[in-house]
Protein backbone atom coordinates (compact mmCIF):
# COMPACT_ATOMS: atom_id res chain seq x y z
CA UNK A 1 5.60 3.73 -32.04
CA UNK A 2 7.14 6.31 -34.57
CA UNK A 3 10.91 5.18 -33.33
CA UNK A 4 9.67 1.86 -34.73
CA UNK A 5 7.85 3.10 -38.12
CA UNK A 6 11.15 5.49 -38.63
CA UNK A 7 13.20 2.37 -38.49
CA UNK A 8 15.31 4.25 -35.18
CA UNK A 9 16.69 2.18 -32.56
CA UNK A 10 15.77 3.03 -29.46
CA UNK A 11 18.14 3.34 -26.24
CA UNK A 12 18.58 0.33 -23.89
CA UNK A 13 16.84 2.78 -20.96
CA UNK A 14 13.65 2.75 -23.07
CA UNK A 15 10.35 1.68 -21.07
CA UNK A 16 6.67 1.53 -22.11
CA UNK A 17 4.32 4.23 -20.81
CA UNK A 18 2.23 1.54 -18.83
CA UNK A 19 5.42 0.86 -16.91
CA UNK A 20 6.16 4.68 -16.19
CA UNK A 21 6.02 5.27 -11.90
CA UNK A 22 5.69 8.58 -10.64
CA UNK A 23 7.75 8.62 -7.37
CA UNK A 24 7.61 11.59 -4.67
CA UNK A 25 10.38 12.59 -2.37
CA UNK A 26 9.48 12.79 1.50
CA UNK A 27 11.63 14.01 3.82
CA UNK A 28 10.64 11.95 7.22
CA UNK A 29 12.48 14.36 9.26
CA UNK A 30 10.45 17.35 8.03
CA UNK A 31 7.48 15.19 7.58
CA UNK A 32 7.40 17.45 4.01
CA UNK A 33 7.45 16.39 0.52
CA UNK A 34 10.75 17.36 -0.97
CA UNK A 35 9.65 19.64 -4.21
CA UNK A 36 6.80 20.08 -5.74
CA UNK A 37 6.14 17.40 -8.54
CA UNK A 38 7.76 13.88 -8.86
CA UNK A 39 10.40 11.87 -10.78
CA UNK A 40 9.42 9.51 -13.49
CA UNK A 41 10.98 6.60 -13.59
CA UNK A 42 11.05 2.93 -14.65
CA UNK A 43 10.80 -0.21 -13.01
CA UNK A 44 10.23 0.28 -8.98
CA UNK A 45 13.67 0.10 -6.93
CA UNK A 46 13.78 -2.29 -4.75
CA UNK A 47 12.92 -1.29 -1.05
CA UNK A 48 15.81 -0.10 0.51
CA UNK A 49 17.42 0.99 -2.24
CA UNK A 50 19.22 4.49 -2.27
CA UNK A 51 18.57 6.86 -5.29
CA UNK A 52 19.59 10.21 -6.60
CA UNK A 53 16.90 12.66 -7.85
CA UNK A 54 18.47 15.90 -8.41
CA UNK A 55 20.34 17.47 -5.49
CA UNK A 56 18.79 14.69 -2.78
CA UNK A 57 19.50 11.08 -1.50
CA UNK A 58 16.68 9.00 -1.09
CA UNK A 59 15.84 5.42 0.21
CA UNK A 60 12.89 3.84 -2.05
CA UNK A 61 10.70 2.09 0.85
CA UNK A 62 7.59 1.50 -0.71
CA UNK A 63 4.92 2.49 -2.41
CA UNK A 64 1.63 4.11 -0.62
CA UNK A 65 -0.87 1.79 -2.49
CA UNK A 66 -2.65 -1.14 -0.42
CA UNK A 67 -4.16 -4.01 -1.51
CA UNK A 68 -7.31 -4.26 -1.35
């Protein structure tokens, strides 16, 4: 990690790649994805949980992936 090597200390927000979600924005009403890419986040909210991403509120409920 260059930070690292450069002797930088990183910010309290920083996460590993591996744990990097890509979370999409549908609107149930519309039954349309809102946008056309996704937000990057962290750690998974919590179902339930409200978020901002950009100009819309969202509720995190889940992710689409099954186990199988």
């Amino acid at each position: 990690m260059t930070a690292n090597a450069n002797g930088e200390k990183l910010p309290a927000t920083w996460v590993e790649t591996e744990q990097l979600h890509c979370l999409m924005v549908f609107d149930t009403e519309s039954k349309q994805f809102v946008g056309s890419g996704c937000y990057v986040v962290g750690p998974l909210p919590p179902p339930g949980t409200l978020a901002q991403f950009e100009s819309v509120t969202a509720e995190f409920v889940g992710t689409g992936i099954t186990s199988l």
